[in-house]
PDB file of N, CA and C in Angstrom:
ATOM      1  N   UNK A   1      -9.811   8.505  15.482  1.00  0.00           N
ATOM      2  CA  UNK A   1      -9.713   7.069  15.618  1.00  0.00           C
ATOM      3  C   UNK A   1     -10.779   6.364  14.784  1.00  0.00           C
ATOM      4  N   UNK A   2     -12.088   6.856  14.837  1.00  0.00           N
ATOM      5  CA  UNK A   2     -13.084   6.420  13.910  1.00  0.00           C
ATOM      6  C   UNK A   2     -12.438   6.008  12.650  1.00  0.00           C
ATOM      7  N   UNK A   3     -12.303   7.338  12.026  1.00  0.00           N
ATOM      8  CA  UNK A   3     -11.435   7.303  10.224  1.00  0.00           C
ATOM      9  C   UNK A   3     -10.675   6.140  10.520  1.00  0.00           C
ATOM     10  N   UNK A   4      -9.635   6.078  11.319  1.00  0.00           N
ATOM     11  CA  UNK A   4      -8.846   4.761  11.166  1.00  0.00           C
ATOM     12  C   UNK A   4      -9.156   3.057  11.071  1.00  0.00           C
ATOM     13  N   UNK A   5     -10.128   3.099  11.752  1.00  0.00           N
ATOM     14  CA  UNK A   5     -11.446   2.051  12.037  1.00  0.00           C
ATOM     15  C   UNK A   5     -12.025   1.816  10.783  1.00  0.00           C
ATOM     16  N   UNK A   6     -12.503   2.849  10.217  1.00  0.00           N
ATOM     17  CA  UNK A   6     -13.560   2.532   9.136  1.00  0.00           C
ATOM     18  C   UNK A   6     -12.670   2.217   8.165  1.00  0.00           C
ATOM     19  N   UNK A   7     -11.122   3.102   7.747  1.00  0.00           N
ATOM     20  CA  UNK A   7     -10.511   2.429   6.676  1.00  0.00           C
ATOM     21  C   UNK A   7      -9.626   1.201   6.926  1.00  0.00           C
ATOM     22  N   UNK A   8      -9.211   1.314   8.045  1.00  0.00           N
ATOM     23  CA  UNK A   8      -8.932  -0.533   8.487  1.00  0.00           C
ATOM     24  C   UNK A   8      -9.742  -1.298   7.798  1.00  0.00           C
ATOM     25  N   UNK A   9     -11.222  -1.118   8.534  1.00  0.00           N
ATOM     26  CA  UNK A   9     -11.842  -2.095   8.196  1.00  0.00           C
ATOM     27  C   UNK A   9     -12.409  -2.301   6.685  1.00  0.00           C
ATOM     28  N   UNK A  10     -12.404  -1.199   5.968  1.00  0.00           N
ATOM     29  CA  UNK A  10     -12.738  -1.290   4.711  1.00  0.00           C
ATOM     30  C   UNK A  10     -11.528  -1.931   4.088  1.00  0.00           C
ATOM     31  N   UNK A  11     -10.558  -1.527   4.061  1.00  0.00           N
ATOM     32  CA  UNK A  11      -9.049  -2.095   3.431  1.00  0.00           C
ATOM     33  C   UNK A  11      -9.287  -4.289   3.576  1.00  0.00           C
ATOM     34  N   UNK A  12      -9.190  -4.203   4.756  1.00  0.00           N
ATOM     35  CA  UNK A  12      -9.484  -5.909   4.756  1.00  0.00           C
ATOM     36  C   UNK A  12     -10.839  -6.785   4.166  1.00  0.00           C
ATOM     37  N   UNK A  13     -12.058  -5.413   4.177  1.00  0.00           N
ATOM     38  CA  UNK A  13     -13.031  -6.634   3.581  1.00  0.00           C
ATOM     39  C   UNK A  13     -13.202  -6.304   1.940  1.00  0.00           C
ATOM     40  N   UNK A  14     -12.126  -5.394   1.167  1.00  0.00           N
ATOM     41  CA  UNK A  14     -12.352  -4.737  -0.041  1.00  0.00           C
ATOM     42  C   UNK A  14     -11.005  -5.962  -0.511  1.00  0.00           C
ATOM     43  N   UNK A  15     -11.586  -6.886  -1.608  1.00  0.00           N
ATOM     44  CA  UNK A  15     -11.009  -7.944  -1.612  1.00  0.00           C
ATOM     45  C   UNK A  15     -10.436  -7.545  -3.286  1.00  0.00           C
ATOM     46  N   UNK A  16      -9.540  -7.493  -3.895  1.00  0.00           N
ATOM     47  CA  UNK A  16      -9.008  -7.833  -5.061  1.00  0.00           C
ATOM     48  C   UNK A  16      -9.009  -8.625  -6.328  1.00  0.00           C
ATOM     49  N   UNK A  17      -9.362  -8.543  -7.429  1.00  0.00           N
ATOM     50  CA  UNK A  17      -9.225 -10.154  -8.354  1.00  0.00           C
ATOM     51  C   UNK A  17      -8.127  -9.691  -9.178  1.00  0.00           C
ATOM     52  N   UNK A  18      -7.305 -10.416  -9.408  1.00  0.00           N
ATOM     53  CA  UNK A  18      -6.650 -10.844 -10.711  1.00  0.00           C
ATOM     54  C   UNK A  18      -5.182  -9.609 -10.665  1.00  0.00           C
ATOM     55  N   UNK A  19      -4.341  -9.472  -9.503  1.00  0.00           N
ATOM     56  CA  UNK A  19      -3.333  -8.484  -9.177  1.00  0.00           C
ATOM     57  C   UNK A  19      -2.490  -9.611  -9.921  1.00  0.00           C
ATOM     58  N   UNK A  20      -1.735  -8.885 -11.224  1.00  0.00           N
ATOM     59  CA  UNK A  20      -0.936  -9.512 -12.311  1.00  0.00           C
ATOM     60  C   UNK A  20       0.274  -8.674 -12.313  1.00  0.00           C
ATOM     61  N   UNK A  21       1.360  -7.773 -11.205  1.00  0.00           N
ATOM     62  CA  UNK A  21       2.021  -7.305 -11.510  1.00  0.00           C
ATOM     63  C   UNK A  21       3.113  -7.721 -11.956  1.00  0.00           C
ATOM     64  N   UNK A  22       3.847  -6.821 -12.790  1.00  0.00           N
ATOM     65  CA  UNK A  22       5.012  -7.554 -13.604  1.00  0.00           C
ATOM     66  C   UNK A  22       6.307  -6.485 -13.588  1.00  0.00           C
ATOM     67  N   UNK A  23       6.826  -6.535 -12.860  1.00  0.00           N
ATOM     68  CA  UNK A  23       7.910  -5.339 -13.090  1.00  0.00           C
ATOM     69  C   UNK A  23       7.237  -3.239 -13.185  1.00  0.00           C
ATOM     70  N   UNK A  24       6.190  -3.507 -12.727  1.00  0.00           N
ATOM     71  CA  UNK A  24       5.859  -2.074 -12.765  1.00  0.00           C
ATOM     72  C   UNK A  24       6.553  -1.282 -11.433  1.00  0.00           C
ATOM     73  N   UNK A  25       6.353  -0.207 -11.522  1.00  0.00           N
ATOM     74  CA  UNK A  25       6.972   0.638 -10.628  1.00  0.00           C
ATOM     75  C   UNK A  25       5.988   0.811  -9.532  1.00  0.00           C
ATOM     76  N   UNK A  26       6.900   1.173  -8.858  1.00  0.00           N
ATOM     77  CA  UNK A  26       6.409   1.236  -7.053  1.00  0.00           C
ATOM     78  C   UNK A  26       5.136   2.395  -7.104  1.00  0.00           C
ATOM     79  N   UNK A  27       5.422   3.663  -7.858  1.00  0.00           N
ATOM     80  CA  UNK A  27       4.606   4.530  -8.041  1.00  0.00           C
ATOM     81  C   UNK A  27       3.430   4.273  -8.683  1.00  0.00           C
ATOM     82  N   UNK A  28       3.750   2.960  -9.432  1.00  0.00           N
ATOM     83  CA  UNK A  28       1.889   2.513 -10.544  1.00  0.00           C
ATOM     84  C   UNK A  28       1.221   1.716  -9.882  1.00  0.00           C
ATOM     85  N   UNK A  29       1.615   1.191  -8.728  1.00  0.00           N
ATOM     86  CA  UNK A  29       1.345   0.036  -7.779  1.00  0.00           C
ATOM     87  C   UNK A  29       0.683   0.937  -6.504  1.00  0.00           C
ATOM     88  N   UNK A  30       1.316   1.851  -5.973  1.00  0.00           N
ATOM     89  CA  UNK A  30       0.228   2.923  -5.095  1.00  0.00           C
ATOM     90  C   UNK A  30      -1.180   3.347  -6.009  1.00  0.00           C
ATOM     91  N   UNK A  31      -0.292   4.508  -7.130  1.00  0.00           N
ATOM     92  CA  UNK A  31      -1.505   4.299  -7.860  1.00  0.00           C
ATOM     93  C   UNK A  31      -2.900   3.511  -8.157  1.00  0.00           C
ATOM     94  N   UNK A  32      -2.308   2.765  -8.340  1.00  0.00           N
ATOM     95  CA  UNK A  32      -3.551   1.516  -8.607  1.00  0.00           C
ATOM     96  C   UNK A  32      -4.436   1.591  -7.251  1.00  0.00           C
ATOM     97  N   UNK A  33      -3.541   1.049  -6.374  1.00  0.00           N
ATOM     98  CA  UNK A  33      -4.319   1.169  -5.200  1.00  0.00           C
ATOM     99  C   UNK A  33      -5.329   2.380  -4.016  1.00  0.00           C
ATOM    100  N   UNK A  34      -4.685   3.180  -4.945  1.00  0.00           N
ATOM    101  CA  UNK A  34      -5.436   4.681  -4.481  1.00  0.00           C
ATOM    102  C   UNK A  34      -6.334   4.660  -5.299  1.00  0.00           C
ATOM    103  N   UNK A  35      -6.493   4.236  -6.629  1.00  0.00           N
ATOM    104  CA  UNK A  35      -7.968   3.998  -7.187  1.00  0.00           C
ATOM    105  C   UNK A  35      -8.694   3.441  -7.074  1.00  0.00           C
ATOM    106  N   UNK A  36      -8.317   2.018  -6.637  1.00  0.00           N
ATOM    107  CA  UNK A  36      -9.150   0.844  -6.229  1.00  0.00           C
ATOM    108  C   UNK A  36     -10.169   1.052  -4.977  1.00  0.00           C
ATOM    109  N   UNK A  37      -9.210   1.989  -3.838  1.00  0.00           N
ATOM    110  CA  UNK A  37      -9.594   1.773  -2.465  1.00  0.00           C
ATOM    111  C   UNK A  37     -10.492   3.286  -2.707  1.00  0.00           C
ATOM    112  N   UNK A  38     -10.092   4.301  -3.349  1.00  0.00           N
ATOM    113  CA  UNK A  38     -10.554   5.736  -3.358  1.00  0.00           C
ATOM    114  C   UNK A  38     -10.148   6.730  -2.152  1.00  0.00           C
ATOM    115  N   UNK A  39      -8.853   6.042  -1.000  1.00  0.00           N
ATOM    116  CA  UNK A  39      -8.588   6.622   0.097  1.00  0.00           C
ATOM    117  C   UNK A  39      -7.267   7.153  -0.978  1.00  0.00           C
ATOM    118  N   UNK A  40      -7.239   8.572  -0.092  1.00  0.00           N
ATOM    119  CA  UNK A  40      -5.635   9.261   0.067  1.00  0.00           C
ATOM    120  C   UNK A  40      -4.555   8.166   0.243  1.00  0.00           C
ATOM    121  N   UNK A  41      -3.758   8.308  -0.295  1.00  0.00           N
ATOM    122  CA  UNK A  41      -2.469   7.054   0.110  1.00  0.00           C
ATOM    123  C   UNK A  41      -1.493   8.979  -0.076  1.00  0.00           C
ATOM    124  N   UNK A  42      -0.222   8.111   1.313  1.00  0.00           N
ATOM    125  CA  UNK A  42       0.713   9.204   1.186  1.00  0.00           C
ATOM    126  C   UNK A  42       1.696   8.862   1.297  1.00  0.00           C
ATOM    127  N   UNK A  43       3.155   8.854   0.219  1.00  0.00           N
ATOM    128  CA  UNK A  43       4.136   8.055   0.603  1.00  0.00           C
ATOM    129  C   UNK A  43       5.350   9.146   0.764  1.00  0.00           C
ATOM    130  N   UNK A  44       5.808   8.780   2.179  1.00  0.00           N
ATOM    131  CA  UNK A  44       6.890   9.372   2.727  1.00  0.00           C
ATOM    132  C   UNK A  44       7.766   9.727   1.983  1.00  0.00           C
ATOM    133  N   UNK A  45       8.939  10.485   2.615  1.00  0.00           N
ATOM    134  CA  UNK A  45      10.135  11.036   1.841  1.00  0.00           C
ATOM    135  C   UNK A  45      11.009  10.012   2.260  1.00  0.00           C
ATOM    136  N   UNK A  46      10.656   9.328   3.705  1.00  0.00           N
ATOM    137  CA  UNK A  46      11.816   8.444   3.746  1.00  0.00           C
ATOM    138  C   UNK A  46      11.566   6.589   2.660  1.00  0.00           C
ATOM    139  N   UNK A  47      10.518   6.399   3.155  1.00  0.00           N
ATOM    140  CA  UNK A  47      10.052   5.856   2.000  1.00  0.00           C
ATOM    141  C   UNK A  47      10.806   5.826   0.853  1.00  0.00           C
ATOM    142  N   UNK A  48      10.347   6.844  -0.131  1.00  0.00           N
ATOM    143  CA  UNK A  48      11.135   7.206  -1.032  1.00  0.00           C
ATOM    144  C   UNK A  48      12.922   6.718  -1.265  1.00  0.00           C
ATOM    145  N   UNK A  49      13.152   7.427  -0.117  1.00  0.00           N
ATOM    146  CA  UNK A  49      14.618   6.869  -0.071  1.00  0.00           C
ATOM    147  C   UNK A  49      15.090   5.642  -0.037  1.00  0.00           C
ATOM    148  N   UNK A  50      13.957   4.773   0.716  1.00  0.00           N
ATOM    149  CA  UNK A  50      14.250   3.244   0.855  1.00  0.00           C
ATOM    150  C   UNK A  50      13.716   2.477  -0.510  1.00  0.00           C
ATOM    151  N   UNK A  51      13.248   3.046  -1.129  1.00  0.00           N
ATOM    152  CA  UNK A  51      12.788   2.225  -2.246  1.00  0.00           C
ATOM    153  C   UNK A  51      13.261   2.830  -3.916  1.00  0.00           C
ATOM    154  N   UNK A  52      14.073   4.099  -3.365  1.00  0.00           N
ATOM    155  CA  UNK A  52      15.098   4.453  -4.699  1.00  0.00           C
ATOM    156  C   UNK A  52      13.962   5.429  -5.670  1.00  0.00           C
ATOM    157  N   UNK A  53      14.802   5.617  -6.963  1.00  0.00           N
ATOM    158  CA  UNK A  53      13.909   6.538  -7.872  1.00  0.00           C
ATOM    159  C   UNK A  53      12.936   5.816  -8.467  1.00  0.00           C
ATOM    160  N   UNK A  54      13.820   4.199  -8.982  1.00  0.00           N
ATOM    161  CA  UNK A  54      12.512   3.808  -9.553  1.00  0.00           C
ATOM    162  C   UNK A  54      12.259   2.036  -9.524  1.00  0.00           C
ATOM    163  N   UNK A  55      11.807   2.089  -8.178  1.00  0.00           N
ATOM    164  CA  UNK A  55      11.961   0.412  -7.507  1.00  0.00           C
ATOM    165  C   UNK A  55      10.813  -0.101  -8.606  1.00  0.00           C
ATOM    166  N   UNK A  56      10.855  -1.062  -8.731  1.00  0.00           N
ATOM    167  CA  UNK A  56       9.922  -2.371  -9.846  1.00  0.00           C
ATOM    168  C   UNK A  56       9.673  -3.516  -8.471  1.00  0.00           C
ATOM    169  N   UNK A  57       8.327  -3.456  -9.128  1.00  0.00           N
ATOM    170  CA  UNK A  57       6.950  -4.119  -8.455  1.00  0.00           C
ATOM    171  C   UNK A  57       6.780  -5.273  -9.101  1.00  0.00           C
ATOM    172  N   UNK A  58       6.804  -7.058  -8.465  1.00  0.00           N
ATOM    173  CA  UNK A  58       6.218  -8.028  -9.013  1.00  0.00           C
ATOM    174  C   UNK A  58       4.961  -8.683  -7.883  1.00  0.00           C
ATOM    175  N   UNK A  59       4.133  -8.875  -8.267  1.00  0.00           N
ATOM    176  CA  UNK A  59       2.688  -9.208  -7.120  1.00  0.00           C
ATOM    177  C   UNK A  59       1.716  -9.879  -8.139  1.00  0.00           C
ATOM    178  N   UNK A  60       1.466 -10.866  -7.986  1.00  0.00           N
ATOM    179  CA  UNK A  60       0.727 -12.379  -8.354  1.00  0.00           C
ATOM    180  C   UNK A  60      -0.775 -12.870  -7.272  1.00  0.00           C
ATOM    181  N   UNK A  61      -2.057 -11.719  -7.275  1.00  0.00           N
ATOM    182  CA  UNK A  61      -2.766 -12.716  -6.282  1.00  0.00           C
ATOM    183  C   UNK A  61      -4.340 -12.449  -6.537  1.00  0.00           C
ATOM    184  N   UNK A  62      -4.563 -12.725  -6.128  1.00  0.00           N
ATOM    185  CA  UNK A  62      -6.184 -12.777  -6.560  1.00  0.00           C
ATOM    186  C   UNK A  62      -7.133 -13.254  -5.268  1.00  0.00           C
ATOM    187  N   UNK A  63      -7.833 -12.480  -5.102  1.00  0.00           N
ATOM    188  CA  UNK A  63      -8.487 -12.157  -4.132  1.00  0.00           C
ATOM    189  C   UNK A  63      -8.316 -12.089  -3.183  1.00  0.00           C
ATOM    190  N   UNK A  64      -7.140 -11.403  -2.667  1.00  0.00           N
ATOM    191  CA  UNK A  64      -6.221 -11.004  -1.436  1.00  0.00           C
ATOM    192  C   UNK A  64      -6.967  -9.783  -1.065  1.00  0.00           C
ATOM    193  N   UNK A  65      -7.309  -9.246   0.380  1.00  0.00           N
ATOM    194  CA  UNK A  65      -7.725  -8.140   0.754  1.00  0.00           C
ATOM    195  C   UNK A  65      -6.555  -6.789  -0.265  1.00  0.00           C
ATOM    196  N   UNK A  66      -7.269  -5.580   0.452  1.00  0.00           N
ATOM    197  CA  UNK A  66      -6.529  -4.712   0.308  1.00  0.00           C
ATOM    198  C   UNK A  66      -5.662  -4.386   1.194  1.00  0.00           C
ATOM    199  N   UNK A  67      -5.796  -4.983   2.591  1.00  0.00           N
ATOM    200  CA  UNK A  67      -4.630  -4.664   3.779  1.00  0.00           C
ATOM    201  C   UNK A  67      -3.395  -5.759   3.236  1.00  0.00           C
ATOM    202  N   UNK A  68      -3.872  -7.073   2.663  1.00  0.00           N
ATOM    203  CA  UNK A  68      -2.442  -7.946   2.931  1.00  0.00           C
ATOM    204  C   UNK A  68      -2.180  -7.206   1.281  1.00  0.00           C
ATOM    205  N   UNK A  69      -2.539  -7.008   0.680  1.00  0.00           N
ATOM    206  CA  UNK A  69      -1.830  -6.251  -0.665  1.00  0.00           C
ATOM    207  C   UNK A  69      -0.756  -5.268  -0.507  1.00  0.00           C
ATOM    208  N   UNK A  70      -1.284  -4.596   0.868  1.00  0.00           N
ATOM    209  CA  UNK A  70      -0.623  -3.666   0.924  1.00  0.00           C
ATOM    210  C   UNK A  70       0.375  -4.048   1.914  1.00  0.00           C
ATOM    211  N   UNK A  71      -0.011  -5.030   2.638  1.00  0.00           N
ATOM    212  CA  UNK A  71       1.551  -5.426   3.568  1.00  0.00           C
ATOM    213  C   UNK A  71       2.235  -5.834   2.684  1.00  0.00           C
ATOM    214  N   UNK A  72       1.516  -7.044   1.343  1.00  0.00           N
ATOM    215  CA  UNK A  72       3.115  -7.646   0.726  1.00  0.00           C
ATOM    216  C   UNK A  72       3.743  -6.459   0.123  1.00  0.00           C
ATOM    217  N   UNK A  73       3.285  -5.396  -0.769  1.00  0.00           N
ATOM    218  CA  UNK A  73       3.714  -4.328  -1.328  1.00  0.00           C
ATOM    219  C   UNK A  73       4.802  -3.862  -0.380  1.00  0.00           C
ATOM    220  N   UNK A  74       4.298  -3.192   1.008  1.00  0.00           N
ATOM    221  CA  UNK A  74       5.094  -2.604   0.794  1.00  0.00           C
ATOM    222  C   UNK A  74       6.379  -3.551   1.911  1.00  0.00           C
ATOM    223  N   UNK A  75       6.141  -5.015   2.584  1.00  0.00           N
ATOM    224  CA  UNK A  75       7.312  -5.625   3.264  1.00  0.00           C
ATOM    225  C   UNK A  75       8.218  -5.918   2.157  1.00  0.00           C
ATOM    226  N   UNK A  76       7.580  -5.741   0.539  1.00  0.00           N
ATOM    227  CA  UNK A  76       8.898  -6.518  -0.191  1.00  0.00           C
ATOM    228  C   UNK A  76       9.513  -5.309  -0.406  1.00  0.00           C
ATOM    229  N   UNK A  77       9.305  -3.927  -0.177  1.00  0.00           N
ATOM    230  CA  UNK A  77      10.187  -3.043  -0.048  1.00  0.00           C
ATOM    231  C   UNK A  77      11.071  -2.283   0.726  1.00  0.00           C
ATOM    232  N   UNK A  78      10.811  -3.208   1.695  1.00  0.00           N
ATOM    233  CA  UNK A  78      11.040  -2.648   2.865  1.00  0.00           C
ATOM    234  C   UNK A  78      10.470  -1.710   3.572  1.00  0.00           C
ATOM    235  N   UNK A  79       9.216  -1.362   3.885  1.00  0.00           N
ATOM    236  CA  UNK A  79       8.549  -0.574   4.161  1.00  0.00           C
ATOM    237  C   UNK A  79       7.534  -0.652   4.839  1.00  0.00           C
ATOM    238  N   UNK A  80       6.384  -0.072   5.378  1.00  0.00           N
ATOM    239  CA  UNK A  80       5.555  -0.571   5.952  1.00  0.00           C
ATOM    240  C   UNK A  80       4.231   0.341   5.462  1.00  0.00           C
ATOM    241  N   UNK A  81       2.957   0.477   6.185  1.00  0.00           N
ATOM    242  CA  UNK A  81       1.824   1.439   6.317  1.00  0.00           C
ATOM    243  C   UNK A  81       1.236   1.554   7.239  1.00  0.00           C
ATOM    244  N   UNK A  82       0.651   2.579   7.442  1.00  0.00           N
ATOM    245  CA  UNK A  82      -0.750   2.881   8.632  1.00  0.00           C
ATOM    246  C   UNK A  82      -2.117   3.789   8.256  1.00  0.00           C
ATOM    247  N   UNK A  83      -2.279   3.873   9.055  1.00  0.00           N
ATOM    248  CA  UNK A  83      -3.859   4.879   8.687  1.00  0.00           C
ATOM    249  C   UNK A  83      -3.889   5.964   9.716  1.00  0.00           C
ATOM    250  N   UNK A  84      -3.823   7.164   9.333  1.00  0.00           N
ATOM    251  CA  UNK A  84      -3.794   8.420  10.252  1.00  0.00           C
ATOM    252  C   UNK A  84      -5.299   9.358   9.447  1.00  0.00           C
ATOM    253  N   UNK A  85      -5.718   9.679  10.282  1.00  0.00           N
ATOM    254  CA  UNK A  85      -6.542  10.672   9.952  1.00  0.00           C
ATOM    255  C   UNK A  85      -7.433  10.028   8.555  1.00  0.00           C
ATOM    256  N   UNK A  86      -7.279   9.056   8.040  1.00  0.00           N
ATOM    257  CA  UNK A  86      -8.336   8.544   6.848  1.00  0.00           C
ATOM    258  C   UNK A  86      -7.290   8.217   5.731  1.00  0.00           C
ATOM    259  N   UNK A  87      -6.101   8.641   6.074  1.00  0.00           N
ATOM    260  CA  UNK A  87      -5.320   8.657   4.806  1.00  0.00           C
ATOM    261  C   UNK A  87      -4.198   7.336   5.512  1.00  0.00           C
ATOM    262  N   UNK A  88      -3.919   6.433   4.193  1.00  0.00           N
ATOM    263  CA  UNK A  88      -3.066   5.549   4.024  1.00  0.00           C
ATOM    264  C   UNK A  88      -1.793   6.008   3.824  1.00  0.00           C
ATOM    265  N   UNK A  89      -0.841   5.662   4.764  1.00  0.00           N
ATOM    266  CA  UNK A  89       0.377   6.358   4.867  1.00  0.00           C
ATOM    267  C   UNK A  89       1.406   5.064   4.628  1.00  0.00           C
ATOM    268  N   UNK A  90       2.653   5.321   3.790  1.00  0.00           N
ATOM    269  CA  UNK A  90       3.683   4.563   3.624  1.00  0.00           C
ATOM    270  C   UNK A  90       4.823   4.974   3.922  1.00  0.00           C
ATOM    271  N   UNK A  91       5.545   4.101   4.857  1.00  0.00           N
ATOM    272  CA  UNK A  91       6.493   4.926   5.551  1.00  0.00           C
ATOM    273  C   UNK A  91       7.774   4.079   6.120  1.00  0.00           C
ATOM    274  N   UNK A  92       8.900   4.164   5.677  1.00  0.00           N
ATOM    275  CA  UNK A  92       9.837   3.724   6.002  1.00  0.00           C
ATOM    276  C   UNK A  92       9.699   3.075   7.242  1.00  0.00           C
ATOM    277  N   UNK A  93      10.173   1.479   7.698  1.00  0.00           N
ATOM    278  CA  UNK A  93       9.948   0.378   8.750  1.00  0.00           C
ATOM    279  C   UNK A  93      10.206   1.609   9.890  1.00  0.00           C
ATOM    280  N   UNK A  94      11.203   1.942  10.414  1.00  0.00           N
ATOM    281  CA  UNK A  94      11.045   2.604  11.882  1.00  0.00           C
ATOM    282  C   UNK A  94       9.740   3.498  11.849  1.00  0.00           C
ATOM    283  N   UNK A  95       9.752   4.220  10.692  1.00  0.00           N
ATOM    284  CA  UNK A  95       8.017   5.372  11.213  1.00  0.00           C
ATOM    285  C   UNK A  95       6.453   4.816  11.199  1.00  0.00           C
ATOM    286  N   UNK A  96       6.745   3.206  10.744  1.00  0.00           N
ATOM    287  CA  UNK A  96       5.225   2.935  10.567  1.00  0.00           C
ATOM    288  C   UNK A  96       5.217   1.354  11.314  1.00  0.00           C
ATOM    289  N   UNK A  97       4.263   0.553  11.162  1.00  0.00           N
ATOM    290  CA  UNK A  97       3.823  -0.563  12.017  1.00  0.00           C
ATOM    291  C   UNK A  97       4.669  -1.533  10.953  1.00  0.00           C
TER     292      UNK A  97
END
């Protein structure tokens, strides 16, 4: 529960500048964000399925935490996230919050 705590709370006060996405893919858009934050991100198989082989990413914001980045990410895909064990999980709406 700790791990979940600490990356909660790191995710909301780790703030963003200048998110200019333009049609990139769903996969360069985790990416990014697994570098930014330096946590494990893990995206489901069902996931996957809900967002196809190769869904395109548009996101416009600047200085948005890293939690609402990651809600708009992944609600415009239908999808959701959580935090298990330290790692950022993406996971089709019924398996995640």
């Amino acid at each position: 529960m700790r791990d979940q705590s600490r990356v909660h709370a790191s995710l909301e006060r780790r703030k963003i500048k200048g998110v200019q996405w333009e049609d990139i893919s769903f996969d360069q858009a985790v990416a990014f964000l697994r570098t930014i934050t330096g946590f494990s991100h893990y995206v489901s198989p069902a996931a996957l399925r809900v967002v196809g082989a190769t869904p395109k990413v548009t996101l416009q914001l600047d200085g948005a935490s890293m939690s609402t980045t990651l809600d708009l990410l992944t609600k415009s895909a239908g999808l959701c996230w959580r935090v298990r064990g330290g790692v950022v999980i993406i996971d089709a709406r019924a398996e995640g919050r």
